[in-house]
N, C-alpha and C. Protein backbone atom coordinates (compact mmCIF):
# COMPACT_ATOMS: atom_id res chain seq x y z
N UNK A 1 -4.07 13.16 30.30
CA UNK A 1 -5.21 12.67 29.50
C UNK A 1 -5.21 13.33 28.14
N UNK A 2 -5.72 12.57 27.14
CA UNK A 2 -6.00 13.08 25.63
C UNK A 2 -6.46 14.46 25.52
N UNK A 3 -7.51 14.76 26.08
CA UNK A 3 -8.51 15.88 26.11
C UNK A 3 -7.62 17.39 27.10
N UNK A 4 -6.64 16.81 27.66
CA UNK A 4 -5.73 18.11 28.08
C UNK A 4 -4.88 18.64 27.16
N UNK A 5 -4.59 17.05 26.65
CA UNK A 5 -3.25 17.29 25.07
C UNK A 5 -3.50 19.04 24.62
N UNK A 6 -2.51 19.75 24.24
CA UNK A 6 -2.56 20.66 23.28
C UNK A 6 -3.43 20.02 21.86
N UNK A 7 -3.97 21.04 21.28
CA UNK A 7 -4.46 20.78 19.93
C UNK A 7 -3.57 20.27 19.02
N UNK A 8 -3.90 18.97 18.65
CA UNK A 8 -3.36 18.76 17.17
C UNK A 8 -3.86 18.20 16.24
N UNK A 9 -3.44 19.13 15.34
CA UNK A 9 -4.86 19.11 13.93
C UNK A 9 -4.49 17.70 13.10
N UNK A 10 -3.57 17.06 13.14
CA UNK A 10 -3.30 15.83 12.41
C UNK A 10 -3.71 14.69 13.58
N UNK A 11 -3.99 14.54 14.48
CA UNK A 11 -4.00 13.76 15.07
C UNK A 11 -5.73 13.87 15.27
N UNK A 12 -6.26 14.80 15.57
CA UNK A 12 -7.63 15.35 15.53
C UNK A 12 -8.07 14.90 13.44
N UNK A 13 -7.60 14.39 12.92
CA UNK A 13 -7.97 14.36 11.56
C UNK A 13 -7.84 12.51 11.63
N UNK A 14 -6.81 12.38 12.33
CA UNK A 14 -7.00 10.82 11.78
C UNK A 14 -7.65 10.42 13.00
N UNK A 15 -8.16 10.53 14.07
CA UNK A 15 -9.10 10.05 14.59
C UNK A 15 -10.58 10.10 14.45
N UNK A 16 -10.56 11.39 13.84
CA UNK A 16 -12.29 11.40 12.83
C UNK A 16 -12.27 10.65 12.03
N UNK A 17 -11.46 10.53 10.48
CA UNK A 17 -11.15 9.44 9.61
C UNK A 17 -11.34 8.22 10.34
N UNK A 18 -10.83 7.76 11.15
CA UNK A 18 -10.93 6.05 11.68
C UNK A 18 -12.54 6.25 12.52
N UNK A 19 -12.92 7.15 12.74
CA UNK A 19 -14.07 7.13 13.27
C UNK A 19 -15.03 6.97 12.32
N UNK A 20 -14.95 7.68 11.45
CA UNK A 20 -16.17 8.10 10.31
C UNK A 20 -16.19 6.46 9.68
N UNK A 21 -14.71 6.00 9.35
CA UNK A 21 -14.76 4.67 8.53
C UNK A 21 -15.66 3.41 8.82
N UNK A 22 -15.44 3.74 10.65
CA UNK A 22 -15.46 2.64 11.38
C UNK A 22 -17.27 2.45 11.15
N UNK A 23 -18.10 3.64 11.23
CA UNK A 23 -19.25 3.87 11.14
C UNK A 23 -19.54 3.89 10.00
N UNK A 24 -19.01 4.09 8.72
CA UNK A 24 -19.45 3.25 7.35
C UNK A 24 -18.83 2.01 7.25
N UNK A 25 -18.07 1.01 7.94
CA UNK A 25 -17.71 -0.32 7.51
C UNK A 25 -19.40 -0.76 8.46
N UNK A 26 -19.51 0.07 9.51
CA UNK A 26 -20.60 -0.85 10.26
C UNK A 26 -21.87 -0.91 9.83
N UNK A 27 -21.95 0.41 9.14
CA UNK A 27 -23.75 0.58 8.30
C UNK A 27 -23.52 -0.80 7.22
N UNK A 28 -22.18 -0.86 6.17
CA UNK A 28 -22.07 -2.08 5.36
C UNK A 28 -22.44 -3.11 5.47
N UNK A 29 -21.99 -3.65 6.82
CA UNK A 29 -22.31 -4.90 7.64
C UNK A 29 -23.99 -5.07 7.75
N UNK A 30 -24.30 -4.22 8.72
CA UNK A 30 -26.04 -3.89 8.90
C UNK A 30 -26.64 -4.19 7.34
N UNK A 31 -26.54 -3.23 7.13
CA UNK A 31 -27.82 -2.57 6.23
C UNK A 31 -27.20 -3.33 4.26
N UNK A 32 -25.93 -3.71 4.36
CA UNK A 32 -25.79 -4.08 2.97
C UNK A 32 -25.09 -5.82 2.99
N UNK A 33 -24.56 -6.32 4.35
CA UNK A 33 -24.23 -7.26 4.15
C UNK A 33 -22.82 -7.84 3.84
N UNK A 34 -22.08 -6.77 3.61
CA UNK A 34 -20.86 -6.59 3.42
C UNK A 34 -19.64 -6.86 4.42
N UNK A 35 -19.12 -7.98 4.58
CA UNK A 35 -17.94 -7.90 5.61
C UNK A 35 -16.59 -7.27 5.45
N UNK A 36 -16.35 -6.86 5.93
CA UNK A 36 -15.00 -6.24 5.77
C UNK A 36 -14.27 -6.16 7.14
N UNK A 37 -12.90 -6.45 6.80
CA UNK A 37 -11.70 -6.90 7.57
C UNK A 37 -11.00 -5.85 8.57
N UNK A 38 -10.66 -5.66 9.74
CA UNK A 38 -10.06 -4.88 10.78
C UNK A 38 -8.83 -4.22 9.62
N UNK A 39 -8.32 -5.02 8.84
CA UNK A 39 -6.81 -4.33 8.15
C UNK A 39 -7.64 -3.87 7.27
N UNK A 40 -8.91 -3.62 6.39
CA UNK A 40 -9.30 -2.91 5.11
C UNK A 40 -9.62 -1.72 6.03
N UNK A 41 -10.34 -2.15 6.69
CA UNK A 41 -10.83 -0.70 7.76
C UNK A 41 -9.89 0.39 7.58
N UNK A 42 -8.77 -0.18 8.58
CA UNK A 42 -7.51 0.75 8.58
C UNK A 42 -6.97 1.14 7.51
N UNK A 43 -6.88 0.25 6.68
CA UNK A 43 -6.05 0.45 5.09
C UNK A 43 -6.95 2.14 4.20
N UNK A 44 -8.29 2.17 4.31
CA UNK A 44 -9.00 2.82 3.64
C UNK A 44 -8.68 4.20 4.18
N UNK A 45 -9.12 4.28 5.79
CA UNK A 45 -8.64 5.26 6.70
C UNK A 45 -7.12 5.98 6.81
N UNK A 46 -6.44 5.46 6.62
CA UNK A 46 -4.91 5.52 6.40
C UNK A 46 -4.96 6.32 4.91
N UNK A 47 -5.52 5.80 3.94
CA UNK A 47 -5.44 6.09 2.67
C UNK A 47 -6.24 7.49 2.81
N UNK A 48 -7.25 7.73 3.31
CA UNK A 48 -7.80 9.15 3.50
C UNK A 48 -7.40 10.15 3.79
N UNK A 49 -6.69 9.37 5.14
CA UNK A 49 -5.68 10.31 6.13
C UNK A 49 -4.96 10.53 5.01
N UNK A 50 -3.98 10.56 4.83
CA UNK A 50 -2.92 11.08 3.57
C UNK A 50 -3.35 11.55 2.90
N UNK A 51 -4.15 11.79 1.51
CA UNK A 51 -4.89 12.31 0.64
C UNK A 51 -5.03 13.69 1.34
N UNK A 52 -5.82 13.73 2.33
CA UNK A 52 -6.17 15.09 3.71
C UNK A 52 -4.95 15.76 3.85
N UNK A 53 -3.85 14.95 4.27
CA UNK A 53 -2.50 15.56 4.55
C UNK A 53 -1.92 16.10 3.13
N UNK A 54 -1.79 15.65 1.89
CA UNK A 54 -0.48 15.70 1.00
C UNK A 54 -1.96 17.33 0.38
N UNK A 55 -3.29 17.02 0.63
CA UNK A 55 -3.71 18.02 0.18
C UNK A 55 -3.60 19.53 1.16
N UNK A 56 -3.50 19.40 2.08
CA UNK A 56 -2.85 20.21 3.40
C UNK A 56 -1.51 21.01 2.20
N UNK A 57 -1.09 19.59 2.36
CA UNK A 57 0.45 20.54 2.07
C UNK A 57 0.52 21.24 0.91
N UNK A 58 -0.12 20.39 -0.40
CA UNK A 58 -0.51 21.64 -1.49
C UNK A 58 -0.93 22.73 -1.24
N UNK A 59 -2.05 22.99 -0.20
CA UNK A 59 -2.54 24.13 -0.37
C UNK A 59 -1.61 25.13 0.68
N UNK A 60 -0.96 24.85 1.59
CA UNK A 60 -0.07 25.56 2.03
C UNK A 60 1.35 26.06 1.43
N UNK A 61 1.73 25.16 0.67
CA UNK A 61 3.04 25.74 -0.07
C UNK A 61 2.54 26.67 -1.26
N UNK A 62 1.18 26.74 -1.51
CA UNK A 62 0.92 27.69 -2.40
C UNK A 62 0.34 28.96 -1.95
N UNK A 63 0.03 29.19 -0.43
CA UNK A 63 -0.12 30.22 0.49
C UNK A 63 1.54 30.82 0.38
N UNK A 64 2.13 30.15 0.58
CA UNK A 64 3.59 30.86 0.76
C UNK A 64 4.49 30.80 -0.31
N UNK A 65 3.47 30.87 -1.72
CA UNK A 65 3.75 31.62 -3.29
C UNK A 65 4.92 30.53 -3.75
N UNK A 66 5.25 29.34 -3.27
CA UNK A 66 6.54 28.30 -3.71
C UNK A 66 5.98 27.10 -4.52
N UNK A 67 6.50 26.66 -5.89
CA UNK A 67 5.95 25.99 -6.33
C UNK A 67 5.89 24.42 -5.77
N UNK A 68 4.55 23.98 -6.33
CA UNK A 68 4.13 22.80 -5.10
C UNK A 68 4.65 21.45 -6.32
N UNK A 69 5.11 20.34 -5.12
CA UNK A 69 5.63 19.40 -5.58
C UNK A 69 4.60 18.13 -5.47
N UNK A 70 4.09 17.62 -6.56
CA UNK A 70 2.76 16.65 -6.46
C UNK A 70 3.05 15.53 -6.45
N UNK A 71 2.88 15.15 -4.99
CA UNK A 71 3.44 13.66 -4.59
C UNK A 71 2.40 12.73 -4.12
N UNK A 72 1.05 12.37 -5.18
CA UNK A 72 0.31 11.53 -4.31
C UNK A 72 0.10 10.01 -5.52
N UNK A 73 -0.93 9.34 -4.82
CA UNK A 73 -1.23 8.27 -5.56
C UNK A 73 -2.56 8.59 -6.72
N UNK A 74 -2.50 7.50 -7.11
CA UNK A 74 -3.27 7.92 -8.36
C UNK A 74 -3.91 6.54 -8.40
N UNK A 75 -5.04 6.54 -9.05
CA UNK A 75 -5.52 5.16 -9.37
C UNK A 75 -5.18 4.63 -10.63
N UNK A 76 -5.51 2.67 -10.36
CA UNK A 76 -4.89 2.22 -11.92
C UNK A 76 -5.60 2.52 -13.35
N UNK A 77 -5.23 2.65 -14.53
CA UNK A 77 -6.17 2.65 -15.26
C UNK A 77 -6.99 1.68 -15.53
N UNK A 78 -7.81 1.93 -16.17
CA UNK A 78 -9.38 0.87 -16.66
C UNK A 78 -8.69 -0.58 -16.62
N UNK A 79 -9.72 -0.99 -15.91
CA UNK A 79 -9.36 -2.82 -16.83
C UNK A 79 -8.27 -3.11 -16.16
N UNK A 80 -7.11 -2.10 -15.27
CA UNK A 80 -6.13 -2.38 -14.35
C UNK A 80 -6.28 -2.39 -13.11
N UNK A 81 -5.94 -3.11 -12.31
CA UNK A 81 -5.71 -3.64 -10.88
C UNK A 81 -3.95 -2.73 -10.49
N UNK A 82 -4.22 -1.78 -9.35
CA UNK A 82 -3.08 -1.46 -8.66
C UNK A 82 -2.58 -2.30 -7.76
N UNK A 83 -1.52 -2.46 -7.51
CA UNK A 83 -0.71 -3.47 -6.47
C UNK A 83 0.34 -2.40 -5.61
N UNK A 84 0.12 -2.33 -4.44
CA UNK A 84 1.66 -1.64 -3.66
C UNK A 84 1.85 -2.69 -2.44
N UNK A 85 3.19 -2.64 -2.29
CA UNK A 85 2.96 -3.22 -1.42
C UNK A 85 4.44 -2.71 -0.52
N UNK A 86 4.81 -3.07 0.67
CA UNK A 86 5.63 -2.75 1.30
C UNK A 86 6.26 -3.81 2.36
N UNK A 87 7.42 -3.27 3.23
CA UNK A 87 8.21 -4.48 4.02
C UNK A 87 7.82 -3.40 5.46
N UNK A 88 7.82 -4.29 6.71
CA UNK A 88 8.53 -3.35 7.84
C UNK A 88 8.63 -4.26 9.03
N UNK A 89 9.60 -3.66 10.05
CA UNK A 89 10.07 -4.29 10.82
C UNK A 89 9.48 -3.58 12.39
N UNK A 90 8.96 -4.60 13.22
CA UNK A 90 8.56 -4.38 14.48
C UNK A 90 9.30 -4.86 16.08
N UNK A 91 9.70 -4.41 16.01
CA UNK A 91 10.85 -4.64 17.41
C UNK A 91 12.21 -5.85 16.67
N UNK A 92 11.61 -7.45 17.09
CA UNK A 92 12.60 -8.44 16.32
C UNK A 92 11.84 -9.08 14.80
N UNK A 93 10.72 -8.70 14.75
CA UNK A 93 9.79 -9.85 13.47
C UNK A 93 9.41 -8.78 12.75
N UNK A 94 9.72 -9.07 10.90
CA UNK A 94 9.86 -8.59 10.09
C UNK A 94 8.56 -8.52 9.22
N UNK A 95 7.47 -7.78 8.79
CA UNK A 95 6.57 -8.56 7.79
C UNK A 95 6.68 -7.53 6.67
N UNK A 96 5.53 -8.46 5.57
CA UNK A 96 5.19 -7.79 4.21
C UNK A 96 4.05 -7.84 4.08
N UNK A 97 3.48 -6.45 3.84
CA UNK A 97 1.97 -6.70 3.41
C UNK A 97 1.77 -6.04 2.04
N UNK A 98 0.22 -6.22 1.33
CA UNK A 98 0.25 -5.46 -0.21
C UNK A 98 -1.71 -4.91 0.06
N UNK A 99 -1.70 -4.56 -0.76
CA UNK A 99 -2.86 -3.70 -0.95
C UNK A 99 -3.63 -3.69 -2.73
N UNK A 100 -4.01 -4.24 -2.89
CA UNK A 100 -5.05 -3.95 -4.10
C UNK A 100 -6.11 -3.01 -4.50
N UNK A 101 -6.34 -1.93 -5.39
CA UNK A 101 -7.01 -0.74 -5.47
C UNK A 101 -7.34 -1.06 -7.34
N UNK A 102 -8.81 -0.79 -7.10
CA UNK A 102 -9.32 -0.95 -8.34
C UNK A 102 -9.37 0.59 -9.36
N UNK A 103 -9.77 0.81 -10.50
CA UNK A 103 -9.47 2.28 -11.01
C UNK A 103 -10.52 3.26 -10.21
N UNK A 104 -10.89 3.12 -9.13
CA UNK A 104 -11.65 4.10 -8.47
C UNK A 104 -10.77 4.36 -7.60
N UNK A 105 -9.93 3.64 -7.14
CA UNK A 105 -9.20 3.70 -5.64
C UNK A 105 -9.79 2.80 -4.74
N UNK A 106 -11.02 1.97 -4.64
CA UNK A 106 -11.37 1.69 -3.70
C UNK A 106 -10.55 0.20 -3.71
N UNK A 107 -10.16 0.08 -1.93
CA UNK A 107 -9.42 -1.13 -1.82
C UNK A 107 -10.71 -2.32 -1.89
N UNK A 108 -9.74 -3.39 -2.54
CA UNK A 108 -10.70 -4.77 -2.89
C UNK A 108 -9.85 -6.04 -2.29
N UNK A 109 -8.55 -5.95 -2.33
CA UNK A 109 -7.90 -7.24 -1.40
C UNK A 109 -6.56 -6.73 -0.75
N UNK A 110 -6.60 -6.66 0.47
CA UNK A 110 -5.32 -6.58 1.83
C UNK A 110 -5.06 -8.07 1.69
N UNK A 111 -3.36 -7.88 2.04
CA UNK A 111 -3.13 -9.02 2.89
C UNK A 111 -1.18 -8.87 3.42
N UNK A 112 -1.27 -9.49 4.47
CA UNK A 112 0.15 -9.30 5.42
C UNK A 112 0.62 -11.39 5.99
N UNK A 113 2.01 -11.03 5.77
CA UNK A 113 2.46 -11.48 6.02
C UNK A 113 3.36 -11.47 7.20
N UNK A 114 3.70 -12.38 8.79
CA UNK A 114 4.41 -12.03 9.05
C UNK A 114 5.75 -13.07 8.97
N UNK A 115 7.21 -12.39 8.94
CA UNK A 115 8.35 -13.50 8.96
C UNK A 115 9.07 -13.60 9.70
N UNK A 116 9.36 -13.48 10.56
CA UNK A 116 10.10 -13.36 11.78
C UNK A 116 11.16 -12.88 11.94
N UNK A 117 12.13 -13.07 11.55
CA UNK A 117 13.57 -12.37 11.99
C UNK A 117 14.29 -12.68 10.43
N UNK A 118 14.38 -11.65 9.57
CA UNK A 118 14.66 -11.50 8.52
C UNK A 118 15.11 -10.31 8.05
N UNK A 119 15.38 -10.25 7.13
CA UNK A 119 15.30 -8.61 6.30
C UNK A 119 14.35 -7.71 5.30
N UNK A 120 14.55 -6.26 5.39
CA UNK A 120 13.14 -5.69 4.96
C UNK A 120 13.02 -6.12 3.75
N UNK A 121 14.16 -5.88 2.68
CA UNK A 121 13.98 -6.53 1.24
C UNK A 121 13.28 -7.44 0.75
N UNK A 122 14.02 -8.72 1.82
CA UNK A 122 13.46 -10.22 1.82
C UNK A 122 11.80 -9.99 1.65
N UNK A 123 11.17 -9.57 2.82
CA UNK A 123 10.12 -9.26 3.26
C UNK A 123 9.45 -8.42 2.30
N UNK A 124 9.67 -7.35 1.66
CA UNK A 124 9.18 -6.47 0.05
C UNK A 124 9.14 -7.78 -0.65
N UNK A 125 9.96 -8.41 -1.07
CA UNK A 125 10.23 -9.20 -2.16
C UNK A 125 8.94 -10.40 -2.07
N UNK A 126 8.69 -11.12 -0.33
CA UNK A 126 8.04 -11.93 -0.45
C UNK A 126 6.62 -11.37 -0.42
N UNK A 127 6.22 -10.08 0.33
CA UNK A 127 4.81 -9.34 -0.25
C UNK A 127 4.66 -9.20 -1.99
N UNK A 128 6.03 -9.17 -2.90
CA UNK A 128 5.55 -8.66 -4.34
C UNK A 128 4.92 -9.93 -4.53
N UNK A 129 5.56 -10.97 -4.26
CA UNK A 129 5.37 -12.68 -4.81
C UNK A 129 4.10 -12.97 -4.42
N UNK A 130 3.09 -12.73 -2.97
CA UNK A 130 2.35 -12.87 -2.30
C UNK A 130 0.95 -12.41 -3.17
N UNK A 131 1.47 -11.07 -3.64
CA UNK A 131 0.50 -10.57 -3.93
C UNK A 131 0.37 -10.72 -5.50
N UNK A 132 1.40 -11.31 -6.45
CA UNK A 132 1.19 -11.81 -7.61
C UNK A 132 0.68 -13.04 -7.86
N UNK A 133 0.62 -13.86 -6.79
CA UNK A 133 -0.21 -15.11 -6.39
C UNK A 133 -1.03 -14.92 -6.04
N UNK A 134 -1.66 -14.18 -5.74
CA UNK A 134 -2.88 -14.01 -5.31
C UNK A 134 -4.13 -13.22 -6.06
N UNK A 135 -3.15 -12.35 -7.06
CA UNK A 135 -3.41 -11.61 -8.39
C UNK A 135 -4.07 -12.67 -9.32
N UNK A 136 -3.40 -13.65 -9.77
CA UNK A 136 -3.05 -14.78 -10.46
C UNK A 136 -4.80 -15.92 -10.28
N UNK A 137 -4.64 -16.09 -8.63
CA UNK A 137 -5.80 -16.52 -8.37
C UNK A 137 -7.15 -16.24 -8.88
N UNK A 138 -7.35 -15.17 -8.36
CA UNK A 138 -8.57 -13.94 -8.67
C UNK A 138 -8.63 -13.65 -10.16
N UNK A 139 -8.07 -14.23 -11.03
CA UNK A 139 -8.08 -13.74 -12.99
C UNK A 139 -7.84 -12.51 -13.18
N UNK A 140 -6.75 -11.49 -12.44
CA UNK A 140 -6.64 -10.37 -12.85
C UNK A 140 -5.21 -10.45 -14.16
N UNK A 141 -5.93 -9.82 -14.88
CA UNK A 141 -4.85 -9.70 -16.55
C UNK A 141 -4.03 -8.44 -16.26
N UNK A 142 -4.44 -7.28 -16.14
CA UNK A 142 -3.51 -6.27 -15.75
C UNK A 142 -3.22 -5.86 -14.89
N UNK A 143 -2.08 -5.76 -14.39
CA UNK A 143 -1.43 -5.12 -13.60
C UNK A 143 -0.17 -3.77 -13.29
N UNK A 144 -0.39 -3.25 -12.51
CA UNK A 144 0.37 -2.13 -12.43
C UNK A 144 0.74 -2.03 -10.85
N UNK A 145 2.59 -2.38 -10.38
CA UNK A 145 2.79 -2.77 -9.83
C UNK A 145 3.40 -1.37 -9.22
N UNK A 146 3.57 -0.63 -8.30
CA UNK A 146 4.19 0.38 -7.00
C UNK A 146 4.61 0.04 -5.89
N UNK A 147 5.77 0.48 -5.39
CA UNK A 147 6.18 0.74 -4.43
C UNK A 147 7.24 1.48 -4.29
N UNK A 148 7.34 1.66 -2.79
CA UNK A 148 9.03 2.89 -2.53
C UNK A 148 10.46 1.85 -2.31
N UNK A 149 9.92 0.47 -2.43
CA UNK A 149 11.08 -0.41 -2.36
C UNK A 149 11.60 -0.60 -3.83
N UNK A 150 13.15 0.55 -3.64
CA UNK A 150 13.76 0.79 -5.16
C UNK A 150 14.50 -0.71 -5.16
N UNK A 151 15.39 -0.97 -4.85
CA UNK A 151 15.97 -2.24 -4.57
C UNK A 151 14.99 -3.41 -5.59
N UNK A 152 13.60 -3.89 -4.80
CA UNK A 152 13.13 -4.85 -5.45
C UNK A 152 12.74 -4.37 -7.12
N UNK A 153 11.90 -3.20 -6.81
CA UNK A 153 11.88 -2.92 -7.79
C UNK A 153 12.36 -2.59 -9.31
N UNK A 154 13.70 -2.31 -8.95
CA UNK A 154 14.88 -2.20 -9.81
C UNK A 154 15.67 -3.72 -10.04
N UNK A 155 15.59 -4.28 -9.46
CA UNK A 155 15.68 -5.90 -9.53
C UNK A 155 14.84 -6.09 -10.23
N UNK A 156 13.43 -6.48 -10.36
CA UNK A 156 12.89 -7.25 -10.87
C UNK A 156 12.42 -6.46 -12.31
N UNK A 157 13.10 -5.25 -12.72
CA UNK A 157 13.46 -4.89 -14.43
C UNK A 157 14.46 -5.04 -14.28
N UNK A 158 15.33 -5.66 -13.80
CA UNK A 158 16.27 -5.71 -14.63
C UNK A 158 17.63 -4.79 -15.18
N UNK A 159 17.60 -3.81 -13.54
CA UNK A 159 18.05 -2.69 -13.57
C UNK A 159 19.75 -2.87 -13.15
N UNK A 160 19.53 -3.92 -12.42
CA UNK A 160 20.55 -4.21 -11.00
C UNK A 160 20.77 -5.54 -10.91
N UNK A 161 21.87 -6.01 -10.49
CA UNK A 161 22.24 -7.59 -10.36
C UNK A 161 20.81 -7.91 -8.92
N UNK A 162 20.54 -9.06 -8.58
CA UNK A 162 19.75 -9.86 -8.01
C UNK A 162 20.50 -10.27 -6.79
N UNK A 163 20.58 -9.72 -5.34
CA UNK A 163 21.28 -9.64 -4.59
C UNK A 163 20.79 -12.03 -3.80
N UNK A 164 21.96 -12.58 -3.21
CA UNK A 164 22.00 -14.04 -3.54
C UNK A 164 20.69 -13.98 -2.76
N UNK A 165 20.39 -13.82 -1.59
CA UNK A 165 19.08 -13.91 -0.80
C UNK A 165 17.80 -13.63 -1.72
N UNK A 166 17.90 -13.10 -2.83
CA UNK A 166 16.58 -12.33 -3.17
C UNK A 166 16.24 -13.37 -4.48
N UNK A 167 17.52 -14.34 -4.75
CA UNK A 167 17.36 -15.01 -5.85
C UNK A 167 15.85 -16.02 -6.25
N UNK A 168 15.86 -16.72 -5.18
CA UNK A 168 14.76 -17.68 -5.68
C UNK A 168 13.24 -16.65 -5.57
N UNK A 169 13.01 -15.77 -4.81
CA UNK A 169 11.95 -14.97 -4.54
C UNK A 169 11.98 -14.51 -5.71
N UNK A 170 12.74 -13.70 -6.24
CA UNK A 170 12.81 -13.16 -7.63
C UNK A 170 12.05 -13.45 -8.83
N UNK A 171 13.03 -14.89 -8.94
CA UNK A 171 12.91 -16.09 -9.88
C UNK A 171 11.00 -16.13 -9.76
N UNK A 172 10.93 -16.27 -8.96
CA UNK A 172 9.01 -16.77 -8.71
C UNK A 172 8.52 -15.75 -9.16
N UNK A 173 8.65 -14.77 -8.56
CA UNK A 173 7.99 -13.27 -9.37
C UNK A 173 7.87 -12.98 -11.12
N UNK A 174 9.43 -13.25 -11.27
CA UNK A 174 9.19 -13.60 -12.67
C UNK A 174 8.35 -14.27 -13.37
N UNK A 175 8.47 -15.67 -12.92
CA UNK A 175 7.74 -16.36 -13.16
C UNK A 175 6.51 -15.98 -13.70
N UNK A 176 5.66 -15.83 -12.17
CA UNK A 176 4.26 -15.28 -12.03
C UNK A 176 3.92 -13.73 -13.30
N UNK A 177 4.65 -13.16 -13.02
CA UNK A 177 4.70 -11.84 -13.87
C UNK A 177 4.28 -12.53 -15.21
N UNK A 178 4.64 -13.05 -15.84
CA UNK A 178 5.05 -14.12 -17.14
C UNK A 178 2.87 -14.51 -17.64
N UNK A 179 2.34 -14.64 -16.61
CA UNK A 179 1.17 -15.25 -16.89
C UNK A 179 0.04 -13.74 -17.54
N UNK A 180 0.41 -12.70 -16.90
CA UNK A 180 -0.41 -11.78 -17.08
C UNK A 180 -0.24 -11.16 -18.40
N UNK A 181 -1.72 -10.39 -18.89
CA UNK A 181 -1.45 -9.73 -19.97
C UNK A 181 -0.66 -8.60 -20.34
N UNK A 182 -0.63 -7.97 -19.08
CA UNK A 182 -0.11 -6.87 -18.72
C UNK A 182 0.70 -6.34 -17.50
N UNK A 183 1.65 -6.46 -17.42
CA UNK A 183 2.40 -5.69 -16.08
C UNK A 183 3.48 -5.26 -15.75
N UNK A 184 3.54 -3.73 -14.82
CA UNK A 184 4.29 -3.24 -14.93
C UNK A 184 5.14 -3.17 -13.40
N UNK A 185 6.48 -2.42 -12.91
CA UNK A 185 6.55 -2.69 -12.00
C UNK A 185 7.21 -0.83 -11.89
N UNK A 186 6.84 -0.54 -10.89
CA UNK A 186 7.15 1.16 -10.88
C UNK A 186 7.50 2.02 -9.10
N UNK A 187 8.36 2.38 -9.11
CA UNK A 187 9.35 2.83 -7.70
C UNK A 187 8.29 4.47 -7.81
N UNK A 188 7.67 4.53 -6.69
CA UNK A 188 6.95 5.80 -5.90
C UNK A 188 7.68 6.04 -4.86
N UNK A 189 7.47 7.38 -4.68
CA UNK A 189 8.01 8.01 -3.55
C UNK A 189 7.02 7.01 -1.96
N UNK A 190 7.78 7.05 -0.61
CA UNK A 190 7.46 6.36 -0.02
C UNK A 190 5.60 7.22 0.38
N UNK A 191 5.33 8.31 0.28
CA UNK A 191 4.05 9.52 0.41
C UNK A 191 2.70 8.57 -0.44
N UNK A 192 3.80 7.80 -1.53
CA UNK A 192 2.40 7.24 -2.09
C UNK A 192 1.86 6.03 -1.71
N UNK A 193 2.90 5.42 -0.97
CA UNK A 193 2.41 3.84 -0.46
C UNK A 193 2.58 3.84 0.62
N UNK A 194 1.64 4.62 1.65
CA UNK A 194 1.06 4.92 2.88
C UNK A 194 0.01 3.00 3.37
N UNK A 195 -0.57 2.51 2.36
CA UNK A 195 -1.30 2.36 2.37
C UNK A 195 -0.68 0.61 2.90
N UNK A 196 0.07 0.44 1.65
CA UNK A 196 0.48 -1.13 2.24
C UNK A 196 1.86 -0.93 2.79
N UNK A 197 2.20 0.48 3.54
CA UNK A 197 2.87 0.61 4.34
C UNK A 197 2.28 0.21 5.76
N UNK A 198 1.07 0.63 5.91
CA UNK A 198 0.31 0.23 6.85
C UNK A 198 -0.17 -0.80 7.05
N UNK A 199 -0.07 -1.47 5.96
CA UNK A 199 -0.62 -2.79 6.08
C UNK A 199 0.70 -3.94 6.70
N UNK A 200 1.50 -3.94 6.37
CA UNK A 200 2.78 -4.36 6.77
C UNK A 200 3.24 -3.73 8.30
N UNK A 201 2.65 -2.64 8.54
CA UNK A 201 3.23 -2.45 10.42
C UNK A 201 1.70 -3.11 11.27
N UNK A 202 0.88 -3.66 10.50
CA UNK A 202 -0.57 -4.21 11.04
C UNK A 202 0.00 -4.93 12.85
């Protein structure tokens, strides 16, 4: 049983986090009217959890006098909309999900895709497209685009030839990219996109 488990302080942290969330998504509902989605739930909680952890680890590598390496997320600036998004694979079916974060951090649009028996790239590539369509929808002008998928990302500046599978996905991204006032596309360590990492193993 759980309650015999040895202590563990990360596991004892993200079950308060999903607890605490679960009891402010529900006061929202009640008392403000607000619906919110089983994947924002998690997405927010997930995003806490980490923040808790990467601040853990700062403050411990500076107990043991070694200089600390600052690996977290950051919010977009003013007037910008953050985008991350990620690929992952679950036994045989492949998906992509992305995550939207306004300059506070707080998430404003999840969404996942699943594709069935494909590849992770494919799957990054069709979450970037997903979520620039959907950007597009909503009238957002700036954007500032993250993830730990170097591949797409380095593809779509223009870094790296356009592998043949990734071509027409590409092509659309471009496209879409093309309408906004502003946007960028930028490779994070995988520590920072926890978030539509999670959203993609949904």
């Amino acid at each position: 049983m759980f309650i015999n488990q040895p202590y563990d302080k990360n596991l004892f942290e993200k079950v308060f986090i999903l607890c605490w969330q679960t009891w402010k998504t529900r006061n929202d509902i009640v008392f403000k009217d607000i619906i919110v989605t089983t994947s924002k739930v998690v997405a927010i909680a997930t995003s806490y959890q980490n923040e808790v952890l990467l601040t853990d680890d700062v403050i411990e590598e500076g107990i043991n006098q070694t200089t600390p390496t600052t690996i977290g997320w950051s919010p977009a600036l003013n007037s910008h909309i953050k985008i991350n998004f990620d690929g992952s694979v679950q036994g045989n079916s492949v998906a992509g999900g992305y995550v939207f974060r306004n300059h506070e951090g707080n998430v404003i649009i999840s969404g996942v895709k699943r594709l069935g028996r494909t590849t992770i790239p494919t799957a990054e590539a069709v979450a970037l497209r997903d979520s620039l369509v959907k950007a597009k929808e909503q009238g957002y002008h700036n954007i500032q685009v993250e993830s730990d998928s170097k591949l797409v990302i380095d593809v779509v500046n223009g870094r790296i030839s356009t592998p043949w599978r990734l071509l027409k996905i590409i092509q659309d991204i471009k496209n879409i990219a093309r309408s906004f006032s502003s946007i960028s596309f930028n490779h994070v360590y995988g520590e920072t996109n926890f978030v539509a990492d999670a959203m993609a193993h949904e």
